[in-house]
N, C-alpha and C. Protein backbone atom coordinates (compact mmCIF):
# COMPACT_ATOMS: atom_id res chain seq x y z
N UNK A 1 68.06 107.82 111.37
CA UNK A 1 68.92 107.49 112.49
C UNK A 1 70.37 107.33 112.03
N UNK A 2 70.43 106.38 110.94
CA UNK A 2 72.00 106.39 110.44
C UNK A 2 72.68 108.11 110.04
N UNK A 3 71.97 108.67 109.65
CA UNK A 3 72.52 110.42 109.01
C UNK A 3 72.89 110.57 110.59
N UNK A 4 72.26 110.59 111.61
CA UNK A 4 72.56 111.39 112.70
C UNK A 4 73.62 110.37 113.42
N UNK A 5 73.88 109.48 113.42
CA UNK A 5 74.63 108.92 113.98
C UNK A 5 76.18 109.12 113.23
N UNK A 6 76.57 109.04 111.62
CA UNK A 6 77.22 109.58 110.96
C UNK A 6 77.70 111.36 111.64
N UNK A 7 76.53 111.69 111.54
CA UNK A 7 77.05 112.80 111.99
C UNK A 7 77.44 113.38 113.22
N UNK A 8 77.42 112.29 114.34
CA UNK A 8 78.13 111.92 115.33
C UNK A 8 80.01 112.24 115.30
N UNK A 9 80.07 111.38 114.52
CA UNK A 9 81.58 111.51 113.65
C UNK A 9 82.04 112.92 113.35
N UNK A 10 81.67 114.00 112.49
CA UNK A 10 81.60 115.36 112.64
C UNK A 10 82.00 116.01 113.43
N UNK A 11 81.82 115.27 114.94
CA UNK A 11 81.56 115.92 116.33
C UNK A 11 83.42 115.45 116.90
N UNK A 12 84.17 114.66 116.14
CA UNK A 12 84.93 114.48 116.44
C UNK A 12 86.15 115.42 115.59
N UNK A 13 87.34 115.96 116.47
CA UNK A 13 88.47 116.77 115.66
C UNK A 13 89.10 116.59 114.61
N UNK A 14 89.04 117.13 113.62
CA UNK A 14 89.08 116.82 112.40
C UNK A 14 88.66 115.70 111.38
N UNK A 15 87.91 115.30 111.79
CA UNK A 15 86.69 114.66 110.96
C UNK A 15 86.04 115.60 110.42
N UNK A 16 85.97 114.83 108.77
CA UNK A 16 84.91 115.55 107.84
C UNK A 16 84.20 115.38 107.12
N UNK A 17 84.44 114.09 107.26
CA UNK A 17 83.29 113.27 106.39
C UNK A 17 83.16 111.64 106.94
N UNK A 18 81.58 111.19 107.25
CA UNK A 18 81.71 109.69 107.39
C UNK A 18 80.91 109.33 106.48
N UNK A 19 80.89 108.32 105.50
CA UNK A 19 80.37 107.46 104.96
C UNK A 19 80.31 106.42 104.67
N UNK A 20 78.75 105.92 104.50
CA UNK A 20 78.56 104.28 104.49
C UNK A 20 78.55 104.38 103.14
N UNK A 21 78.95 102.95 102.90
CA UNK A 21 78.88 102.74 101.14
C UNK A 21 78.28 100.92 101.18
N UNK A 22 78.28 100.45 100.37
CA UNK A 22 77.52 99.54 99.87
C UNK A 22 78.56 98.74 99.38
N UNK A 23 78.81 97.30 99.24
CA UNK A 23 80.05 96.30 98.82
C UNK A 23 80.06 96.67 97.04
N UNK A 24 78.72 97.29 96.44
CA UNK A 24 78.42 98.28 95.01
C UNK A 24 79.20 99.66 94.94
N UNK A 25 79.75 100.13 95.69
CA UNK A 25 80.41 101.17 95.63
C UNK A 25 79.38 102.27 96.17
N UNK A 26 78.19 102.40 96.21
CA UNK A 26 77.03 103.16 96.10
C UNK A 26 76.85 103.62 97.34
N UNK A 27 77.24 104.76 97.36
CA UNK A 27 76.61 105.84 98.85
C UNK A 27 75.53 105.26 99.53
N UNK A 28 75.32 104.95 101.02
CA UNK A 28 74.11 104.71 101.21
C UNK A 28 73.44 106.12 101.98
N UNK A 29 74.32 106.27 103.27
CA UNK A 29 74.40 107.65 103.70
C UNK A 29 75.62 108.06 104.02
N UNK A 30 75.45 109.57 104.26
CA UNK A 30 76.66 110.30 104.48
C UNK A 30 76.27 111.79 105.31
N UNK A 31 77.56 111.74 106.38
CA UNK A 31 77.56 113.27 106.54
C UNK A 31 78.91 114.00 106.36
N UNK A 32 78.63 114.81 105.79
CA UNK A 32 79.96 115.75 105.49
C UNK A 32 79.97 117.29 105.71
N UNK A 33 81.40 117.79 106.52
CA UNK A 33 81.28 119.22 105.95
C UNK A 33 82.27 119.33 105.62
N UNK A 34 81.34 120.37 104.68
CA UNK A 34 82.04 121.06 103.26
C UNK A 34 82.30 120.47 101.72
N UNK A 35 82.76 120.67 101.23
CA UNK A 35 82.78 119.91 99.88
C UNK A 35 83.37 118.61 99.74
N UNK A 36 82.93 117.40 99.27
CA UNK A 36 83.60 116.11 98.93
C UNK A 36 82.81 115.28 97.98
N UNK A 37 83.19 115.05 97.03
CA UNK A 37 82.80 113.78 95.83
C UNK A 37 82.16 112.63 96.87
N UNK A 38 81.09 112.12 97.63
CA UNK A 38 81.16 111.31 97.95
C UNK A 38 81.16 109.85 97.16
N UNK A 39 80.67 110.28 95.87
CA UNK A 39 79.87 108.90 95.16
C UNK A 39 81.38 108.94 94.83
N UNK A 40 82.81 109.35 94.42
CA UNK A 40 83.87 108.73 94.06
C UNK A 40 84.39 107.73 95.40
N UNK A 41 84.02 108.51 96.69
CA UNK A 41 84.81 107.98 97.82
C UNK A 41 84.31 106.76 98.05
N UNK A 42 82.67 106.69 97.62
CA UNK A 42 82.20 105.19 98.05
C UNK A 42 82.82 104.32 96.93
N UNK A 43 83.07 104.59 95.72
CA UNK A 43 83.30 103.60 94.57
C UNK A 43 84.52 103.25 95.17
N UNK A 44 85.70 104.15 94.96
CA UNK A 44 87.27 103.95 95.84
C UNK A 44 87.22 102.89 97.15
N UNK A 45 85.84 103.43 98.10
CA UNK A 45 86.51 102.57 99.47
C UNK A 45 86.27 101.02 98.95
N UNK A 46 84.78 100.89 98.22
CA UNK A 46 84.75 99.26 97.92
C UNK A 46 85.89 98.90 97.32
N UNK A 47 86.45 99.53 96.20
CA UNK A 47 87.35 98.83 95.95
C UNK A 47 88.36 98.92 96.33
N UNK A 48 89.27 99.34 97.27
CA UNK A 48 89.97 99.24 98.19
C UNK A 48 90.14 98.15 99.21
N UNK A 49 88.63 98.44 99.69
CA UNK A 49 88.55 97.41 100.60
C UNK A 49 88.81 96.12 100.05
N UNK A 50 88.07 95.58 99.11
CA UNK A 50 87.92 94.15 98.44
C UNK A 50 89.39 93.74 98.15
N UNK A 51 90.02 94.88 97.76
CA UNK A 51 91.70 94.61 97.69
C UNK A 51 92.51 94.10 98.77
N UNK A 52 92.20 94.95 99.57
CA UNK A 52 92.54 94.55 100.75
C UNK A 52 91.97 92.95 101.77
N UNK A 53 90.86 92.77 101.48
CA UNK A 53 90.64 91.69 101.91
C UNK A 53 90.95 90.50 101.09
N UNK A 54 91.06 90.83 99.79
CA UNK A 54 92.21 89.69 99.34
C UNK A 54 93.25 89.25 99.62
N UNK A 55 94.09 90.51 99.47
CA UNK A 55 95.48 89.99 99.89
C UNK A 55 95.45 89.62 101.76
N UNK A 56 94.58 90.10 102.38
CA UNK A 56 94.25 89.37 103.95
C UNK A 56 93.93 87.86 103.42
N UNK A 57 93.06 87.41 102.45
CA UNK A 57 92.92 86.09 102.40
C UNK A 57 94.35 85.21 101.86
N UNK A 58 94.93 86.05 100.49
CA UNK A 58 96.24 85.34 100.26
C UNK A 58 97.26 85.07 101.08
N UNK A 59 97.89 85.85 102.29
CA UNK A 59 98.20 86.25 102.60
C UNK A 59 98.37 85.71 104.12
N UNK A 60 97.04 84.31 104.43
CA UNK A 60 96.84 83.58 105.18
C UNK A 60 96.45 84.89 106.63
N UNK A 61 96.41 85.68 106.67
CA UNK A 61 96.06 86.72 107.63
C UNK A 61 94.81 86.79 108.29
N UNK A 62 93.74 86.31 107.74
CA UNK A 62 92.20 86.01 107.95
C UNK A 62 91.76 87.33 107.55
N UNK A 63 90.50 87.67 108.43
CA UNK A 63 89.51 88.54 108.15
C UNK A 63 89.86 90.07 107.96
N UNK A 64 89.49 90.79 107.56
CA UNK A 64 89.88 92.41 107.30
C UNK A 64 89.31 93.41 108.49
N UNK A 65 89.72 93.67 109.59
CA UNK A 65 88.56 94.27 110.33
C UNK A 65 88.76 96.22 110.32
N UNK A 66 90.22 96.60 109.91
CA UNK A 66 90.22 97.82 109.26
C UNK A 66 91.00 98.07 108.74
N UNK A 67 91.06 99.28 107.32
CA UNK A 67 92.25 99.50 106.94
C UNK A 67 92.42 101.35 106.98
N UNK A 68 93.58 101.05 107.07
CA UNK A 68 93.53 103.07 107.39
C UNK A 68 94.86 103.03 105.95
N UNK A 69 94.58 104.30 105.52
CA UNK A 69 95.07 104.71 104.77
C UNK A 69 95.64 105.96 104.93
N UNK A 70 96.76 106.31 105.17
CA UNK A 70 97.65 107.46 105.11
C UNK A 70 98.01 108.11 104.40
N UNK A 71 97.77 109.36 104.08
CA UNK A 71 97.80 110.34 102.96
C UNK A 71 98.46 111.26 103.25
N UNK A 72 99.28 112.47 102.93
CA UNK A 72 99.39 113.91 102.93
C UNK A 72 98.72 114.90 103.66
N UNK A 73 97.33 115.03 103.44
CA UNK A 73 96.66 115.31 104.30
C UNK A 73 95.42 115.05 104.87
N UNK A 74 95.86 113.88 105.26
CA UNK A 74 94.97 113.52 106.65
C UNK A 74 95.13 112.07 106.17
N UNK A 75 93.91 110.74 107.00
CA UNK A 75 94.12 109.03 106.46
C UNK A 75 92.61 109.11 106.49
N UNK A 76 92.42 108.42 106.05
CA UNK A 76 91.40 107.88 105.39
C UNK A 76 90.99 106.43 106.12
N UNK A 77 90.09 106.32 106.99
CA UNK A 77 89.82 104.75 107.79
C UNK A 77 88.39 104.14 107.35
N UNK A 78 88.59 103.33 107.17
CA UNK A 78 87.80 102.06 106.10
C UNK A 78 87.64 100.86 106.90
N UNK A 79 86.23 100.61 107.22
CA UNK A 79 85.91 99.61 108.00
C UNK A 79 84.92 98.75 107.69
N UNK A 80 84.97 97.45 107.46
CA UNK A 80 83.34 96.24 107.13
C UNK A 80 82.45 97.10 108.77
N UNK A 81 81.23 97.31 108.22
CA UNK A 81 80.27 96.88 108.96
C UNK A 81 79.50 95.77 109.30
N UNK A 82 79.32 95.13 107.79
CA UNK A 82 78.13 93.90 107.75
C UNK A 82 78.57 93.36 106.61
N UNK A 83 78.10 92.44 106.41
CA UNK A 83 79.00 91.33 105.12
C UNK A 83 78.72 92.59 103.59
N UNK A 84 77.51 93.88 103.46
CA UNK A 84 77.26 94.07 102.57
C UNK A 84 77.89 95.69 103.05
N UNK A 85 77.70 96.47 103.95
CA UNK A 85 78.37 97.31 104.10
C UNK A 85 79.57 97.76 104.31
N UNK A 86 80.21 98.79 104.53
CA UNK A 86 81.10 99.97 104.63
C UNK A 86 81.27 100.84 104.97
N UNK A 87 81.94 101.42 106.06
CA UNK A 87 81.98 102.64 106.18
C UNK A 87 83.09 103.16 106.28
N UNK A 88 83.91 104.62 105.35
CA UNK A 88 84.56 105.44 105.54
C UNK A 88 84.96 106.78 106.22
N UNK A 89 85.94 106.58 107.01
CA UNK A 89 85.43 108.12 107.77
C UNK A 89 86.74 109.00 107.33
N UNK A 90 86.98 110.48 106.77
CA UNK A 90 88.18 111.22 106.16
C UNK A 90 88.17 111.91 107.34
N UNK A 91 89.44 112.17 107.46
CA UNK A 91 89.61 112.96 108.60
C UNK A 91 91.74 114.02 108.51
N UNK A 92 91.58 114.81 108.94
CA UNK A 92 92.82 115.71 108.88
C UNK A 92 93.92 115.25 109.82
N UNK A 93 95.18 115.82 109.35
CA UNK A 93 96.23 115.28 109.90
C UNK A 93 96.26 115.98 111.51
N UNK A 94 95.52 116.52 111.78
CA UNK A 94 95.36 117.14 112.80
C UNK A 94 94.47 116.15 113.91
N UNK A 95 93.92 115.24 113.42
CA UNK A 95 92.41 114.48 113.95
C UNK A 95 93.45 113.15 115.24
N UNK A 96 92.56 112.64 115.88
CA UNK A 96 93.04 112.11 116.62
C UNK A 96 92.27 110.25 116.16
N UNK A 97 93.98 109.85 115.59
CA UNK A 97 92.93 108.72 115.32
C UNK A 97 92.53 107.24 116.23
N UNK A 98 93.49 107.64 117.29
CA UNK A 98 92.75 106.56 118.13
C UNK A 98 91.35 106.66 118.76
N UNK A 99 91.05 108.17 119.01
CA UNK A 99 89.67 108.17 119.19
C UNK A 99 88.90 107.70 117.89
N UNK A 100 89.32 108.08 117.11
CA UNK A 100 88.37 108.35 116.07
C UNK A 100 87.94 106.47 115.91
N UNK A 101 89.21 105.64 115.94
CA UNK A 101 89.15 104.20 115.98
C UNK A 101 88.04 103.78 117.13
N UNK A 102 88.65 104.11 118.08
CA UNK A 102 87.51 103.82 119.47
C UNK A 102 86.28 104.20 119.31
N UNK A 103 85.47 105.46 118.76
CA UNK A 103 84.35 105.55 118.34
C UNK A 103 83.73 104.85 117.27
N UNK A 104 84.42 104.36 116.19
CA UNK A 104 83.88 103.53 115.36
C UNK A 104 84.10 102.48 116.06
N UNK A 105 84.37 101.62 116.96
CA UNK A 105 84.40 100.21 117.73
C UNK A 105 83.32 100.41 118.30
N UNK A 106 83.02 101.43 119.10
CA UNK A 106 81.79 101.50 120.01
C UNK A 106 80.14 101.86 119.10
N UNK A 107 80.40 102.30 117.96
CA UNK A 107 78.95 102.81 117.66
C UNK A 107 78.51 101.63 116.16
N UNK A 108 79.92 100.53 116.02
CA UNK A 108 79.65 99.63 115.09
C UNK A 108 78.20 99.18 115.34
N UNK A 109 78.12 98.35 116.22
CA UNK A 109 76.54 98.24 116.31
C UNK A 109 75.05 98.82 116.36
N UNK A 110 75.54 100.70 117.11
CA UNK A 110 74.22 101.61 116.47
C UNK A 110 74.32 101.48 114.79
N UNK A 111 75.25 101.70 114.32
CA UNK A 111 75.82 101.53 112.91
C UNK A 111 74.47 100.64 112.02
N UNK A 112 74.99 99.91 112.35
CA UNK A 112 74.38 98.11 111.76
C UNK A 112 73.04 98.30 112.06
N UNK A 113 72.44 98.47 113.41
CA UNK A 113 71.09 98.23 113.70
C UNK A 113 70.47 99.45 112.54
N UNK A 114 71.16 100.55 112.64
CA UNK A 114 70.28 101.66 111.65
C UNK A 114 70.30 101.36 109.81
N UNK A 115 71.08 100.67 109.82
CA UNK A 115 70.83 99.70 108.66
C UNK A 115 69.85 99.33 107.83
C-alpha cells in the first residue's frame, strides 16, 4: 500500500521521486522514475532534517513540520511523518509546488497508516 501510494506522487508534474526514509537514514520505500541513488537521498534527508530541527529547537521556533530545499534544478521537500519517519519527494523546476505541498498534507495520514 505505501509503494502505491508513493507512487501517487509520480502522478504529479514533475515529480520523480518520493521517498520514505527512516530517522536511520535507511530507505523504507520508494517510487521513482528513472535513475536516482535513493539510499544516498535517504541518508542526506535524515540528516538534513535532524539539522534542521535543531536549529528549529535553538532557535526557539518549535517543531519542524517541512523543509524544502531549493536547488538548480528542481527543490527537494522533506517532511516528518511520524516521530521515526520521513519522507522526501524530488521534483523539477517545472513541478508545481504548492500542489505538490497540498498533496503531501492530505495523504500524510494514508502515509502513516501504511506504515
Amino acid at each position: 500500500m505505501l509503494k502505491q501510494i508513493l507512487g501517487e506522487f509520480l502522478n504529479l508534474e514533475g515529480v520523480s521521486a518520493a521517498v520514505v526514509v527512516g530517522r536511520d537514514g535507511f530507505v523504507i520505500e520508494s517510487a521513482v522514475s528513472g535513475k536516482m541513488d535513493v539510499d544516498a537521498l535517504g541518508a542526506m534527508t535524515s540528516t538534513g532534517i535532524g539539522t534542521s530541527e535543531a536549529m528549529g529547537r535553538e532557535m526557539g521556533k518549535g517543531q519542524l513540520n517541512q523543509m524544502l530545499v531549493e536547488l538548480d534544478k528542481g527543490p527537494i521537500i522533506v517532511s516528518p511523518l511520524s516521530k521515526d519517519e520521513l519522507i522526501a519527494i524530488v521534483a523539477e523546476n517545472t513541478s508545481n509546488l504548492g500542489r505538490i505541498r497540498y498533496e503531501l498534507k492530505k495523504n500524510k495520514e494514508r502515509l502513516v497508516a501504511a506504515l
